[in-house]
N, C-alpha and C. Protein backbone atom coordinates (compact mmCIF):
# COMPACT_ATOMS: atom_id res chain seq x y z
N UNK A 1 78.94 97.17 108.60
CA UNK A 1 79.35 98.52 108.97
C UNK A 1 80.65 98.86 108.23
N UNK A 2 80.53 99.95 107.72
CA UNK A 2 82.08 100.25 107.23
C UNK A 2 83.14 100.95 107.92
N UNK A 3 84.06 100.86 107.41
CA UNK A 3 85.25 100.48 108.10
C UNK A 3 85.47 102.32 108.28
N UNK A 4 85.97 103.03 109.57
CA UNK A 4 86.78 104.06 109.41
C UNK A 4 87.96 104.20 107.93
N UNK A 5 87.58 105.88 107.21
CA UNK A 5 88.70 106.43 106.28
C UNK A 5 89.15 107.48 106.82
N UNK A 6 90.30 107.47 107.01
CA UNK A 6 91.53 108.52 107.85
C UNK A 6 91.17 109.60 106.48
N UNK A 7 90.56 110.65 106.82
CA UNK A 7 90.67 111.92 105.76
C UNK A 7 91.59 112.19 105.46
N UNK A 8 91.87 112.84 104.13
CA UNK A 8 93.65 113.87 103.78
C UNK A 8 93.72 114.85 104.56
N UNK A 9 94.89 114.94 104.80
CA UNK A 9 95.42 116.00 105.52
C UNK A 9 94.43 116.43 107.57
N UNK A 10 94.32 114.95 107.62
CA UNK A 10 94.05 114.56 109.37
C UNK A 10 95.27 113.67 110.39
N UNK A 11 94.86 114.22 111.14
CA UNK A 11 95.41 112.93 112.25
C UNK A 11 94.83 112.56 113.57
N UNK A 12 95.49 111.63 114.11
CA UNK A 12 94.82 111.33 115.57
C UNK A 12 95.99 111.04 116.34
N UNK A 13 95.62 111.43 117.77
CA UNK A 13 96.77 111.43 118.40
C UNK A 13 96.39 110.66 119.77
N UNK A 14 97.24 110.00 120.35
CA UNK A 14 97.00 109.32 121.70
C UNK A 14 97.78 109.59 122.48
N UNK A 15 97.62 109.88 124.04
CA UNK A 15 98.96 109.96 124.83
C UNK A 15 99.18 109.03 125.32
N UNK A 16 101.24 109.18 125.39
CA UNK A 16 102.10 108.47 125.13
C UNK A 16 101.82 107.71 126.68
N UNK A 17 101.42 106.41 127.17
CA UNK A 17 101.60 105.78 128.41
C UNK A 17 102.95 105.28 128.63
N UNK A 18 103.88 105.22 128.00
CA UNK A 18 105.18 104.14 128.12
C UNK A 18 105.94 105.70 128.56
N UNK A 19 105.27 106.91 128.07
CA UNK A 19 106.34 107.93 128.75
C UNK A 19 106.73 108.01 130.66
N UNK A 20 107.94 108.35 130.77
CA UNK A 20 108.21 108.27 132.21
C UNK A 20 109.24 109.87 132.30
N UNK A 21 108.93 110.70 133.41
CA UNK A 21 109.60 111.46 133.87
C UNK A 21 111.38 111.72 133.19
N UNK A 22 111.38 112.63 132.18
CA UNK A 22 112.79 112.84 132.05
C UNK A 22 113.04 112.04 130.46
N UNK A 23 112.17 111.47 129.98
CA UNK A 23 112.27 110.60 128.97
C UNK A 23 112.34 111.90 127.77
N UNK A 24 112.52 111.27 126.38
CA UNK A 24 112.51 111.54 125.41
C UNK A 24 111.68 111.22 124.59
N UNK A 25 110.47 110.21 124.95
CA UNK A 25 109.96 109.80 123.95
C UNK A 25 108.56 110.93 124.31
N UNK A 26 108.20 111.14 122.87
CA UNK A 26 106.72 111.67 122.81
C UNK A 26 105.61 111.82 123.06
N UNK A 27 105.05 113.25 123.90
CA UNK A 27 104.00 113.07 124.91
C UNK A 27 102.44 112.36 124.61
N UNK A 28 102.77 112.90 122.91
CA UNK A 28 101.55 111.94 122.40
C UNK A 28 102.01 111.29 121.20
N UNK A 29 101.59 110.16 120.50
CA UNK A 29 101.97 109.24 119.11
C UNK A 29 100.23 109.56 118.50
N UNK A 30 100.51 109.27 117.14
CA UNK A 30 99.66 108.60 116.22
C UNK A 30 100.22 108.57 115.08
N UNK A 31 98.68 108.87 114.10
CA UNK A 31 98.81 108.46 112.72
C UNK A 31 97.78 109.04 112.26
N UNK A 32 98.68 110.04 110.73
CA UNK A 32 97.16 110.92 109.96
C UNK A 32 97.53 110.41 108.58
N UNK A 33 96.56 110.95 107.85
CA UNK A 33 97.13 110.64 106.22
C UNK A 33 97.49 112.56 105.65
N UNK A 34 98.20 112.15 105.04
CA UNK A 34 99.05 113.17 104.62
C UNK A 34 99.36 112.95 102.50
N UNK A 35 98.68 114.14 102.13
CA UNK A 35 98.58 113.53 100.76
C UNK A 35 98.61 112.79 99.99
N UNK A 36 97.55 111.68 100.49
CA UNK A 36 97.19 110.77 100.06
C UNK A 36 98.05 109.17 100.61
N UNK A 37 98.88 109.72 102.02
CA UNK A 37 100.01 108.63 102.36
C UNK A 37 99.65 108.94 104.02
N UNK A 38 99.62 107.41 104.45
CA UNK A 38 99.45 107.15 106.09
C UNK A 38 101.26 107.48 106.50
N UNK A 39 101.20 108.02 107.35
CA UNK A 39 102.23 108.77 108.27
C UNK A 39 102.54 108.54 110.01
N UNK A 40 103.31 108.20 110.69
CA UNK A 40 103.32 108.10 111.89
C UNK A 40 103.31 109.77 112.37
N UNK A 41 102.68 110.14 113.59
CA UNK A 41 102.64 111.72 113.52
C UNK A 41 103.22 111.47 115.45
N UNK A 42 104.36 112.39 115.69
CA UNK A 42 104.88 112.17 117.33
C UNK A 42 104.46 113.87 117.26
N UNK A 43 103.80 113.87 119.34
CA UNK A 43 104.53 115.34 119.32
C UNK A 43 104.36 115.38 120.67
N UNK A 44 105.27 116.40 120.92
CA UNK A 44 105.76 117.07 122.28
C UNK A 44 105.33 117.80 123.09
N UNK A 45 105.43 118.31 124.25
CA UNK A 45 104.95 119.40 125.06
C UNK A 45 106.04 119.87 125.68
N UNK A 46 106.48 121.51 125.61
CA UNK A 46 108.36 121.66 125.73
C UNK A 46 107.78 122.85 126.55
N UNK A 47 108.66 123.52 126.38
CA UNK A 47 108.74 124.85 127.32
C UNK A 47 109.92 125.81 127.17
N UNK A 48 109.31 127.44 126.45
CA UNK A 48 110.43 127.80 126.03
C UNK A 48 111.57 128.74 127.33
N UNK A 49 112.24 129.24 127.09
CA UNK A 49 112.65 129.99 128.08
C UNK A 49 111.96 130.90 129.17
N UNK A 50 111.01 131.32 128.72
CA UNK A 50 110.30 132.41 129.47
C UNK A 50 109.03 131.10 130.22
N UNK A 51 109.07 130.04 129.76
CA UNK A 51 108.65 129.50 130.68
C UNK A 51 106.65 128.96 129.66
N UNK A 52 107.42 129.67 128.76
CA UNK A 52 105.51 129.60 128.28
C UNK A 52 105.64 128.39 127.37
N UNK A 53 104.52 127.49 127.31
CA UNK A 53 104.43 126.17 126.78
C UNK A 53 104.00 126.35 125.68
N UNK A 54 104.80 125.32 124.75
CA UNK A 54 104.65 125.32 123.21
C UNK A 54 104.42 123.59 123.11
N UNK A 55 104.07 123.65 121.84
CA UNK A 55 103.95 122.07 121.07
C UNK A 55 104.64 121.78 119.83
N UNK A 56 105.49 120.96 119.98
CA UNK A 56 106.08 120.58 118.54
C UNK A 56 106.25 119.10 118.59
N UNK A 57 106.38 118.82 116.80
CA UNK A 57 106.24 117.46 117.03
C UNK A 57 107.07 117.31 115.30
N UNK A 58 106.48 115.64 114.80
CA UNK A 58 107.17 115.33 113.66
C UNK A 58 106.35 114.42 113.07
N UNK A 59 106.54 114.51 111.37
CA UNK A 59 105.59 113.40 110.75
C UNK A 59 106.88 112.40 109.94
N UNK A 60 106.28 111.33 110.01
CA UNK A 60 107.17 110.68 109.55
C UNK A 60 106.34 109.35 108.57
N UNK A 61 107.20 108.88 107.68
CA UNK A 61 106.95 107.79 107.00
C UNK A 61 106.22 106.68 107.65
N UNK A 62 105.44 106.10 107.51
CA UNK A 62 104.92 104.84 108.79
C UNK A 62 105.33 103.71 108.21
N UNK A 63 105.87 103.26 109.99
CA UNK A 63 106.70 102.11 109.89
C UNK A 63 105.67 100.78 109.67
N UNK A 64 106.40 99.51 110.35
CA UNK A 64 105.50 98.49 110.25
C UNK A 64 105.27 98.12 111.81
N UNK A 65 104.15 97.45 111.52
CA UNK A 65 103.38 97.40 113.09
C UNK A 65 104.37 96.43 114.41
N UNK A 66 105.10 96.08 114.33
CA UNK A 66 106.51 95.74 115.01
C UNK A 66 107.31 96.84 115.16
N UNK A 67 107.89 97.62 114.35
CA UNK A 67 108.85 98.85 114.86
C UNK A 67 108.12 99.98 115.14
N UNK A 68 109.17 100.25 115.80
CA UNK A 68 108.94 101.43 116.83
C UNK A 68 109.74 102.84 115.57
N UNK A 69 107.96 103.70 115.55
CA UNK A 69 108.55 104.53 114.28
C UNK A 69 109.55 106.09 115.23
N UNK A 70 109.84 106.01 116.50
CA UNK A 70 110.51 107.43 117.32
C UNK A 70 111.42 106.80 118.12
């Protein structure tokens, strides 16, 4: 069987279980490829003033499978 290929310009995302009430860390983690380069991808669930929910997040360089890339 062959192996999963992360498409260009995809990602996948998992939610975050280690998150706890009040934390900072990211409601969901993964990892997409991003022109032609694997990427750690974090993102958020915030809330702007008026109260209406937005999503933002960040791509970043991917680390190694020991560090913690956020």
């Amino acid at each position: 069987m062959a192996e999963y290929q992360q498409k260009d310009q995809s990602f996948k995302l998992w939610k975050n279980t280690f998150k706890n009430d009040g934390d900072k860390k990211p409601d969901y983690t993964g990892n997409g490829m991003f022109d032609g380069t694997m990427k750690d991808v974090a993102l958020w669930i915030n809330k702007d003033k008026n109260g209406k929910r937005y999503l933002s997040g960040t791509v970043k360089v991917q680390k190694g499978k020991d560090e913690s890339p956020f």
